[in-house]
PDB file of N, CA and C in Angstrom:
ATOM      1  N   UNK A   1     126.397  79.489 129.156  1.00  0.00           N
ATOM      2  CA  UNK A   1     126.192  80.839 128.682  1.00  0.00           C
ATOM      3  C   UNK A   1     125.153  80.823 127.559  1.00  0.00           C
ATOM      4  N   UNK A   2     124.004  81.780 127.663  1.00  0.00           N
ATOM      5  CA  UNK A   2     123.404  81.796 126.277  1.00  0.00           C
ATOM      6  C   UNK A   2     123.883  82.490 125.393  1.00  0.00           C
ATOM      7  N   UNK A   3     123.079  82.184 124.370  1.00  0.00           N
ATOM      8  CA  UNK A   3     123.568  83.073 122.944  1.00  0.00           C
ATOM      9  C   UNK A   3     122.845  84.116 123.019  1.00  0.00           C
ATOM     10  N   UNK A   4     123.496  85.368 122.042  1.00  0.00           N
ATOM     11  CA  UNK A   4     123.387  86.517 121.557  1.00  0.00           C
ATOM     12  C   UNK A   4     121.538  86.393 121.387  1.00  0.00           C
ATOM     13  N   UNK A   5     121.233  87.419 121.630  1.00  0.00           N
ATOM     14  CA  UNK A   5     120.127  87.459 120.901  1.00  0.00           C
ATOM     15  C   UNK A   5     119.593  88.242 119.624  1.00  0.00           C
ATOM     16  N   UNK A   6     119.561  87.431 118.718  1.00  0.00           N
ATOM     17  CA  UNK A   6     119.859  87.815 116.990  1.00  0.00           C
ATOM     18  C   UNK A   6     118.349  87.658 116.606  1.00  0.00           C
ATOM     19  N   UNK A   7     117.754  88.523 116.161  1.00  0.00           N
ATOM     20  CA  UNK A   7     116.566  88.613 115.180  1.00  0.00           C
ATOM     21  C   UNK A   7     116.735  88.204 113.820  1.00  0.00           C
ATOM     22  N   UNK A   8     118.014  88.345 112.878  1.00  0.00           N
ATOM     23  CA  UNK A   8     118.193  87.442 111.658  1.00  0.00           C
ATOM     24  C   UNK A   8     119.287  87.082 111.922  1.00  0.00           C
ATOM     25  N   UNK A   9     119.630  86.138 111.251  1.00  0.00           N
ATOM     26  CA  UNK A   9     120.864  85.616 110.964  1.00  0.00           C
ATOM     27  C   UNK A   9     121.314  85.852 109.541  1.00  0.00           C
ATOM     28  N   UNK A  10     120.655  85.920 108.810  1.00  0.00           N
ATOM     29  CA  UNK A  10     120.834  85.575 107.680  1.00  0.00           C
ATOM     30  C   UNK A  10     119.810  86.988 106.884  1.00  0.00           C
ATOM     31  N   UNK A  11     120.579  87.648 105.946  1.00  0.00           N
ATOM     32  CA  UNK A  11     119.489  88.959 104.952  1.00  0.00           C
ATOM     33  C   UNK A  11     119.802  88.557 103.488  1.00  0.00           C
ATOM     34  N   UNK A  12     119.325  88.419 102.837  1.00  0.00           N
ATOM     35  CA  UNK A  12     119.112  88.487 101.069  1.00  0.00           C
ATOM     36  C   UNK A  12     118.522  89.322 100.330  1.00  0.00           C
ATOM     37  N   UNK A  13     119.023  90.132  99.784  1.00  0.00           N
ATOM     38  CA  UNK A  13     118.167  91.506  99.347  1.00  0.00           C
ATOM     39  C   UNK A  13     118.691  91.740  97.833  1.00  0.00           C
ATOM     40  N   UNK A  14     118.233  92.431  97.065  1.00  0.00           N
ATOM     41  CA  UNK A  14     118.310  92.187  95.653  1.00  0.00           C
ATOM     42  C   UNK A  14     117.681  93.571  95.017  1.00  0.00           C
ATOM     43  N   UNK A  15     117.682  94.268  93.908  1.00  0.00           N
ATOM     44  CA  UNK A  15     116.862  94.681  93.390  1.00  0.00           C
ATOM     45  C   UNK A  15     116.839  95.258  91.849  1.00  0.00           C
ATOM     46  N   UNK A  16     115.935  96.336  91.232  1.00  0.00           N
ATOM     47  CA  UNK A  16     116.316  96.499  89.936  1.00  0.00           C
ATOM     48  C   UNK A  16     116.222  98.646  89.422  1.00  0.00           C
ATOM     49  N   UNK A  17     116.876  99.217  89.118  1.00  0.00           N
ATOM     50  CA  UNK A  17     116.792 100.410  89.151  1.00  0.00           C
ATOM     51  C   UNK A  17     116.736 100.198  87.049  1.00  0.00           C
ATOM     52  N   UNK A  18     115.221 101.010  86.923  1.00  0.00           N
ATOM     53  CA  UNK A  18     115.342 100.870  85.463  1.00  0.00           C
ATOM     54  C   UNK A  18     115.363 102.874  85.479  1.00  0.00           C
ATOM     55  N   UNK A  19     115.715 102.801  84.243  1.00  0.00           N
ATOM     56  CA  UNK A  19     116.121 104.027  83.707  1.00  0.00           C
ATOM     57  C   UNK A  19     114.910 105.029  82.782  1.00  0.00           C
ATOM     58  N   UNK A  20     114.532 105.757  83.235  1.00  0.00           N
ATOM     59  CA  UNK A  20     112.960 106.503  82.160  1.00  0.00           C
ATOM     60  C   UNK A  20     113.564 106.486  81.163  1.00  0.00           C
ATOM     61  N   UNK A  21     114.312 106.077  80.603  1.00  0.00           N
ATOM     62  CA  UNK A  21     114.857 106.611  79.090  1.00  0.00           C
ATOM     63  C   UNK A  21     113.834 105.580  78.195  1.00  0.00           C
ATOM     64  N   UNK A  22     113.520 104.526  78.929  1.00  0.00           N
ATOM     65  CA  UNK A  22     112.149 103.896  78.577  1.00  0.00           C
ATOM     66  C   UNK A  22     111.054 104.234  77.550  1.00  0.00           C
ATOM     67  N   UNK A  23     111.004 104.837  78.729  1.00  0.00           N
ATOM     68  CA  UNK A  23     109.345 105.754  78.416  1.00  0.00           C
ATOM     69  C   UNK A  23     109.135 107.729  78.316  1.00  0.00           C
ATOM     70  N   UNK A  24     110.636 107.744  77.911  1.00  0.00           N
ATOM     71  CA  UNK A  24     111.004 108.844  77.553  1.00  0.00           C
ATOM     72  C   UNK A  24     111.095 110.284  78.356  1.00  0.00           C
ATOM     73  N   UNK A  25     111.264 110.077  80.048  1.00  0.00           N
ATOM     74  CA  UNK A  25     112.050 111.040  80.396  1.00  0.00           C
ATOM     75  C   UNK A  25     113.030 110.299  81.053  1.00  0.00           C
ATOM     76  N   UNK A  26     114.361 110.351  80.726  1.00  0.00           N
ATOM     77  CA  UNK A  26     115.564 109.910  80.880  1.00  0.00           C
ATOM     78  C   UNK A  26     115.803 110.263  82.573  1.00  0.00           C
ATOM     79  N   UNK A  27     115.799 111.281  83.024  1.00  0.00           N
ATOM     80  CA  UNK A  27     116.186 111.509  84.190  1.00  0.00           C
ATOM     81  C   UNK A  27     115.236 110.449  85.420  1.00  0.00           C
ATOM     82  N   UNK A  28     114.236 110.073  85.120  1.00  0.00           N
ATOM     83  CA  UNK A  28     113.094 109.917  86.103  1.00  0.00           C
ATOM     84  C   UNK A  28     113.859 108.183  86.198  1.00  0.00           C
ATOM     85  N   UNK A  29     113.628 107.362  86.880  1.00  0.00           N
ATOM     86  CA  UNK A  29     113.456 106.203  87.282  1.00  0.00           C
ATOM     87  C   UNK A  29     112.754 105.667  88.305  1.00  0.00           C
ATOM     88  N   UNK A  30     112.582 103.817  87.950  1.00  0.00           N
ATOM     89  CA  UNK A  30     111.511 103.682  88.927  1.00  0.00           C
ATOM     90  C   UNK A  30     112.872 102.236  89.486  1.00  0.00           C
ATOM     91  N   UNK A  31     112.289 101.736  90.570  1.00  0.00           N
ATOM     92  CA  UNK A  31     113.252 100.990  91.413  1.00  0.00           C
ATOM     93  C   UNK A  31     111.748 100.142  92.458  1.00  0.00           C
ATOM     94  N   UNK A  32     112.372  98.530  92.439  1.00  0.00           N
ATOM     95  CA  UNK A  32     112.247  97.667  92.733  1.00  0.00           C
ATOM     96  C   UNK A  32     112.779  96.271  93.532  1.00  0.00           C
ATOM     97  N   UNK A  33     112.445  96.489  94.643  1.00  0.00           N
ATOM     98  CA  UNK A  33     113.425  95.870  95.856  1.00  0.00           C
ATOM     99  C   UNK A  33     112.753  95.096  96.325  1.00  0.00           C
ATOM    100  N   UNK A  34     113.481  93.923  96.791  1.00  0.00           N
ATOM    101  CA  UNK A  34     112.985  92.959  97.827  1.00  0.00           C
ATOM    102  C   UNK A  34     114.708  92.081  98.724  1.00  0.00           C
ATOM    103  N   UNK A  35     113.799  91.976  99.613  1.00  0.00           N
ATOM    104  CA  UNK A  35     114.798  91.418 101.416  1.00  0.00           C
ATOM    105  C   UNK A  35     113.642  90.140 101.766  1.00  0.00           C
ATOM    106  N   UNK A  36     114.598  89.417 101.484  1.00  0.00           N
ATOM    107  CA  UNK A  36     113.994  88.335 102.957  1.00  0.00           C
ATOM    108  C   UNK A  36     115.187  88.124 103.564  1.00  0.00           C
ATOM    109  N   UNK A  37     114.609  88.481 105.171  1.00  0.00           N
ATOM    110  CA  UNK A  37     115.782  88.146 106.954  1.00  0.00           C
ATOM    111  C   UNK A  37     115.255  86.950 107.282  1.00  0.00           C
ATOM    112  N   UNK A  38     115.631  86.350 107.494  1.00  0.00           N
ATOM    113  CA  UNK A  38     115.877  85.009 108.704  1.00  0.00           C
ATOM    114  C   UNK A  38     116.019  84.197 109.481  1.00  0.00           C
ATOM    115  N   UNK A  39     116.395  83.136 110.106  1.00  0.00           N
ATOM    116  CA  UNK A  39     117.588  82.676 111.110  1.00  0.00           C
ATOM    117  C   UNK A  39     118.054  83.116 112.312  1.00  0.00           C
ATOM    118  N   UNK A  40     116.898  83.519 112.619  1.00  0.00           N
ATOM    119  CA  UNK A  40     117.125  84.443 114.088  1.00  0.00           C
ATOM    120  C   UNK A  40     116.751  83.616 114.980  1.00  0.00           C
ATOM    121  N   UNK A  41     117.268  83.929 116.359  1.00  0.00           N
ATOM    122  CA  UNK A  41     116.786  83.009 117.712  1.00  0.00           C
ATOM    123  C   UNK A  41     116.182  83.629 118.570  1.00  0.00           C
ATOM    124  N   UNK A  42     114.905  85.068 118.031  1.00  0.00           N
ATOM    125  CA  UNK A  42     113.801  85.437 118.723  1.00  0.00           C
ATOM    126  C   UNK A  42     112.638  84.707 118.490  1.00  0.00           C
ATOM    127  N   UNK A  43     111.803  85.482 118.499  1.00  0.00           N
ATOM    128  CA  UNK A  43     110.458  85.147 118.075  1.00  0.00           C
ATOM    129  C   UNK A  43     109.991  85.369 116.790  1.00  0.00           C
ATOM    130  N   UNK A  44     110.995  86.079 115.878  1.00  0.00           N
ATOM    131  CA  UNK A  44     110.559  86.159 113.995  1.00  0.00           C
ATOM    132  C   UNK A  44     111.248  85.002 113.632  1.00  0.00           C
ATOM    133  N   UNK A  45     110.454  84.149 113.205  1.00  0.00           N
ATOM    134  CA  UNK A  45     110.873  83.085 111.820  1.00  0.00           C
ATOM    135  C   UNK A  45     111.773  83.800 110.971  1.00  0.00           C
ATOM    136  N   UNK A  46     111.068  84.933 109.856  1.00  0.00           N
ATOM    137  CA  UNK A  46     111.236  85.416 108.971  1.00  0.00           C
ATOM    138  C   UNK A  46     110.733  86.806 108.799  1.00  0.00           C
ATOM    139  N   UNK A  47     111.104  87.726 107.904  1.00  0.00           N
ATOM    140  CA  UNK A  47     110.388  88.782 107.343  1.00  0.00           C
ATOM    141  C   UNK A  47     110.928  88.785 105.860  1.00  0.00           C
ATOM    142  N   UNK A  48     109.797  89.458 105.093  1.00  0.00           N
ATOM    143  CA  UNK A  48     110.081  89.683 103.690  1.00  0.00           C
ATOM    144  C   UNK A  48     109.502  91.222 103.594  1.00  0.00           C
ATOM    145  N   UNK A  49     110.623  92.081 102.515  1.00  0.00           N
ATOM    146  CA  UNK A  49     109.651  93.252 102.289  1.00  0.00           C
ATOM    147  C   UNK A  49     110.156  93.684 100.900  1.00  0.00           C
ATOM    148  N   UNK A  50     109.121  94.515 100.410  1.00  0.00           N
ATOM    149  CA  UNK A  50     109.106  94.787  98.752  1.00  0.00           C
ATOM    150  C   UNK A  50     108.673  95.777  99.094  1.00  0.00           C
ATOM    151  N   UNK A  51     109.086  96.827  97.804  1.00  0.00           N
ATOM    152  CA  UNK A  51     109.689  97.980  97.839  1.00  0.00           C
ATOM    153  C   UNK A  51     109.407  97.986  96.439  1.00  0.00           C
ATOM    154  N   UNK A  52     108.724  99.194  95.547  1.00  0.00           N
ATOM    155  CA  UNK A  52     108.566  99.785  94.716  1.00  0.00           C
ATOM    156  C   UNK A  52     108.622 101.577  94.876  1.00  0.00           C
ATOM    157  N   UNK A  53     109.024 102.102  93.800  1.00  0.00           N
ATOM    158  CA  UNK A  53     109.186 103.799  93.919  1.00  0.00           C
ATOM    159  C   UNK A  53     109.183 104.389  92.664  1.00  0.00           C
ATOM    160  N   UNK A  54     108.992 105.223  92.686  1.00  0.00           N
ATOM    161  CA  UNK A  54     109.116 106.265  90.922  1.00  0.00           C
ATOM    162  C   UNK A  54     109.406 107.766  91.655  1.00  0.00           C
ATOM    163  N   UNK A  55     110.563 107.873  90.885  1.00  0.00           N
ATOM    164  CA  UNK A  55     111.279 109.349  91.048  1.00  0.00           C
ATOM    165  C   UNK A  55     111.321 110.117  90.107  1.00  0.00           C
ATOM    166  N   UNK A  56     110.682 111.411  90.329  1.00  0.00           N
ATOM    167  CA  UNK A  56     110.483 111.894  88.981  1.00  0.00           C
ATOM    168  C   UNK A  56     110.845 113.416  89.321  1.00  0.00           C
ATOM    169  N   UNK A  57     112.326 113.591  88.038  1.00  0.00           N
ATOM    170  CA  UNK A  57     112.991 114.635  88.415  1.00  0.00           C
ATOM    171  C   UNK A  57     112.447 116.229  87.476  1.00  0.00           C
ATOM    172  N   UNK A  58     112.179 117.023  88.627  1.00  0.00           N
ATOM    173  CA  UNK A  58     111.275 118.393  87.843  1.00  0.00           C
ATOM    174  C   UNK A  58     112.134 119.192  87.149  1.00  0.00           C
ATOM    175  N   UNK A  59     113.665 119.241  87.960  1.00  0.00           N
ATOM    176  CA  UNK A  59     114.698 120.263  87.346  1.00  0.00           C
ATOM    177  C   UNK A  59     116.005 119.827  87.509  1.00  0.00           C
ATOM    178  N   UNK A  60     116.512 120.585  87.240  1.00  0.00           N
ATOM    179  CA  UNK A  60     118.071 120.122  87.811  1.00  0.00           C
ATOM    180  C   UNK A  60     118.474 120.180  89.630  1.00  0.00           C
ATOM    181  N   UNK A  61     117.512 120.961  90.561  1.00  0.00           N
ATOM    182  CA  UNK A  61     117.360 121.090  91.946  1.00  0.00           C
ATOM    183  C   UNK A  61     116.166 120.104  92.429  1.00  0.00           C
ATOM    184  N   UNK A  62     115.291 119.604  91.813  1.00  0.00           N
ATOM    185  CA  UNK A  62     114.421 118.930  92.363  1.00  0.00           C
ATOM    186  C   UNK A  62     113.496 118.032  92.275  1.00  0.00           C
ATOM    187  N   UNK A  63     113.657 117.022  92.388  1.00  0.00           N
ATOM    188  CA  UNK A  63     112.738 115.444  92.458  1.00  0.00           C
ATOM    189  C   UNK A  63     111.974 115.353  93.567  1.00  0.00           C
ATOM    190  N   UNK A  64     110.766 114.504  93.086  1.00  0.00           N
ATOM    191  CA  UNK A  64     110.302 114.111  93.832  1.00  0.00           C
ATOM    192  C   UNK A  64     109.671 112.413  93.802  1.00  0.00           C
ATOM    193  N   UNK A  65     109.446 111.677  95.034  1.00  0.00           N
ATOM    194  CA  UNK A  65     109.325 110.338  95.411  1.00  0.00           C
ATOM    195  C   UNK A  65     108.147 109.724  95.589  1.00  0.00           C
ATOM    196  N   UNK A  66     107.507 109.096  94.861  1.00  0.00           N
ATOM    197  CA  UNK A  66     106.807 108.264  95.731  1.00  0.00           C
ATOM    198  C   UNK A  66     106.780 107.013  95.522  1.00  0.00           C
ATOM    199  N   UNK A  67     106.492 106.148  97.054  1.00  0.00           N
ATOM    200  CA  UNK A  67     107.119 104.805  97.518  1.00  0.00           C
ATOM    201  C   UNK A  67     106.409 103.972  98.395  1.00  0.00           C
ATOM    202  N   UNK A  68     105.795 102.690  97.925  1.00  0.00           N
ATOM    203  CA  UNK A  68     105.276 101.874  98.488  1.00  0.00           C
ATOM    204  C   UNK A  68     105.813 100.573  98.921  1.00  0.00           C
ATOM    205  N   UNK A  69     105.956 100.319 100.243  1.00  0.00           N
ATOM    206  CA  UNK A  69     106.622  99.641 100.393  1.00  0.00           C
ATOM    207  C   UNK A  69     105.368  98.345 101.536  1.00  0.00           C
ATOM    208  N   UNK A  70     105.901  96.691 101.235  1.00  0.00           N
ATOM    209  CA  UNK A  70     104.806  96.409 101.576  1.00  0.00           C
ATOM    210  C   UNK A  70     106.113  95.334 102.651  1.00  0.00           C
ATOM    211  N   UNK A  71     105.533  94.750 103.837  1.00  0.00           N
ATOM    212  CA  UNK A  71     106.064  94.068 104.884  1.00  0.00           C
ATOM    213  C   UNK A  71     105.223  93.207 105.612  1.00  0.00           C
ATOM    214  N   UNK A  72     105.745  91.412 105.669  1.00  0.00           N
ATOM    215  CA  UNK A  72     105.233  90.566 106.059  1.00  0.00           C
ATOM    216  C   UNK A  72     106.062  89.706 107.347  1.00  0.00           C
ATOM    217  N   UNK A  73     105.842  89.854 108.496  1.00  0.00           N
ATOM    218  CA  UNK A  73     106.645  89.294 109.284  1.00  0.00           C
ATOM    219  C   UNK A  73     105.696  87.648 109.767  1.00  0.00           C
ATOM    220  N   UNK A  74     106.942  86.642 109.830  1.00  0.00           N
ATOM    221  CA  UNK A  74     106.407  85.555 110.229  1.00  0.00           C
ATOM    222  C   UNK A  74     106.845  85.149 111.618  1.00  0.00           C
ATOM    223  N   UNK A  75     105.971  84.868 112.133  1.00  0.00           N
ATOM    224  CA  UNK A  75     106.292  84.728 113.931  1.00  0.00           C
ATOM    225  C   UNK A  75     106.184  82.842 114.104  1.00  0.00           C
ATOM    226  N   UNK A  76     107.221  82.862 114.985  1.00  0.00           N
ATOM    227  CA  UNK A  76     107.274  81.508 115.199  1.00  0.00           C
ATOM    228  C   UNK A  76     106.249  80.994 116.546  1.00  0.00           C
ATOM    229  N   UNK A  77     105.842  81.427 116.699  1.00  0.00           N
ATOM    230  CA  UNK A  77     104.567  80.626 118.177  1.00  0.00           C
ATOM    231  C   UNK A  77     103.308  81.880 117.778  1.00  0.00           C
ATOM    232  N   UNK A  78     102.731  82.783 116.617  1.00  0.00           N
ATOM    233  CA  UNK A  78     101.387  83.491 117.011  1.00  0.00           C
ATOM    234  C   UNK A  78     100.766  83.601 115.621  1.00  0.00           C
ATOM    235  N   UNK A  79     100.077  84.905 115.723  1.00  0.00           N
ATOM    236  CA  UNK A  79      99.838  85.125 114.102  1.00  0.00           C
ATOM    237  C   UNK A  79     100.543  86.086 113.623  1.00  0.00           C
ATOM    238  N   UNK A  80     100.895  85.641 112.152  1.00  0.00           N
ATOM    239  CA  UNK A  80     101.692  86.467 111.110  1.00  0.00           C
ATOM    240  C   UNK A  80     101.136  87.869 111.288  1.00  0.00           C
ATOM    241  N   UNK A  81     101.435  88.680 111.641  1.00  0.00           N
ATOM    242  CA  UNK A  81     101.058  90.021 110.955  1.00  0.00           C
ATOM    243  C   UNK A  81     101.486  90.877 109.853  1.00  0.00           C
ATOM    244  N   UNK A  82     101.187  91.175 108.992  1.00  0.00           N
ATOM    245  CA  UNK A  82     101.525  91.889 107.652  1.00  0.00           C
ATOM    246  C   UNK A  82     100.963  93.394 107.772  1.00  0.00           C
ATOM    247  N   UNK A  83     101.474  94.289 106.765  1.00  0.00           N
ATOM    248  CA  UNK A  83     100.922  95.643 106.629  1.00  0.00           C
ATOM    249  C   UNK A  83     101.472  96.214 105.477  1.00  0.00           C
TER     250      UNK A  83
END
């Protein structure tokens, strides 16, 4: 019988949510993430992705986002593609 077919096995993800009280608007924060997946028995080795954002709140009804997020997949038999 074969095995499952699993793209990771394995996820590690982590990140950091700081607080505007910083830099003096308290409500606003910015946030900082990263994942590396794994251990899979397709064709990805690996992927890693990072994640930055700043939320910045206008009122008590409404924030708004913006978010860059960057992604590197490693292939086991071609070329890496990133974006």
């Amino acid at each position: 019988m074969a095995d499952a077919a699993v793209d990771y096995q394995n996820l590690y993800s982590g990140g950091l949510n700081i607080i505007g009280k910083l830099w003096g608007r308290e409500k606003d924060n910015v946030g900082l993430a990263y994942a590396l997946m794994n251990n899979g028995n397709l064709s990805l080795d690996k992927s890693q992705v990072l994640e930055v954002y700043y939320r910045l709140v206008l009122n008590d009804y409404l924030a708004i986002s913006a978010d860059v997020l960057y992604l590197q997949d490693d292939l086991k038999d071609a070329k890496n593609p990133s974006g």
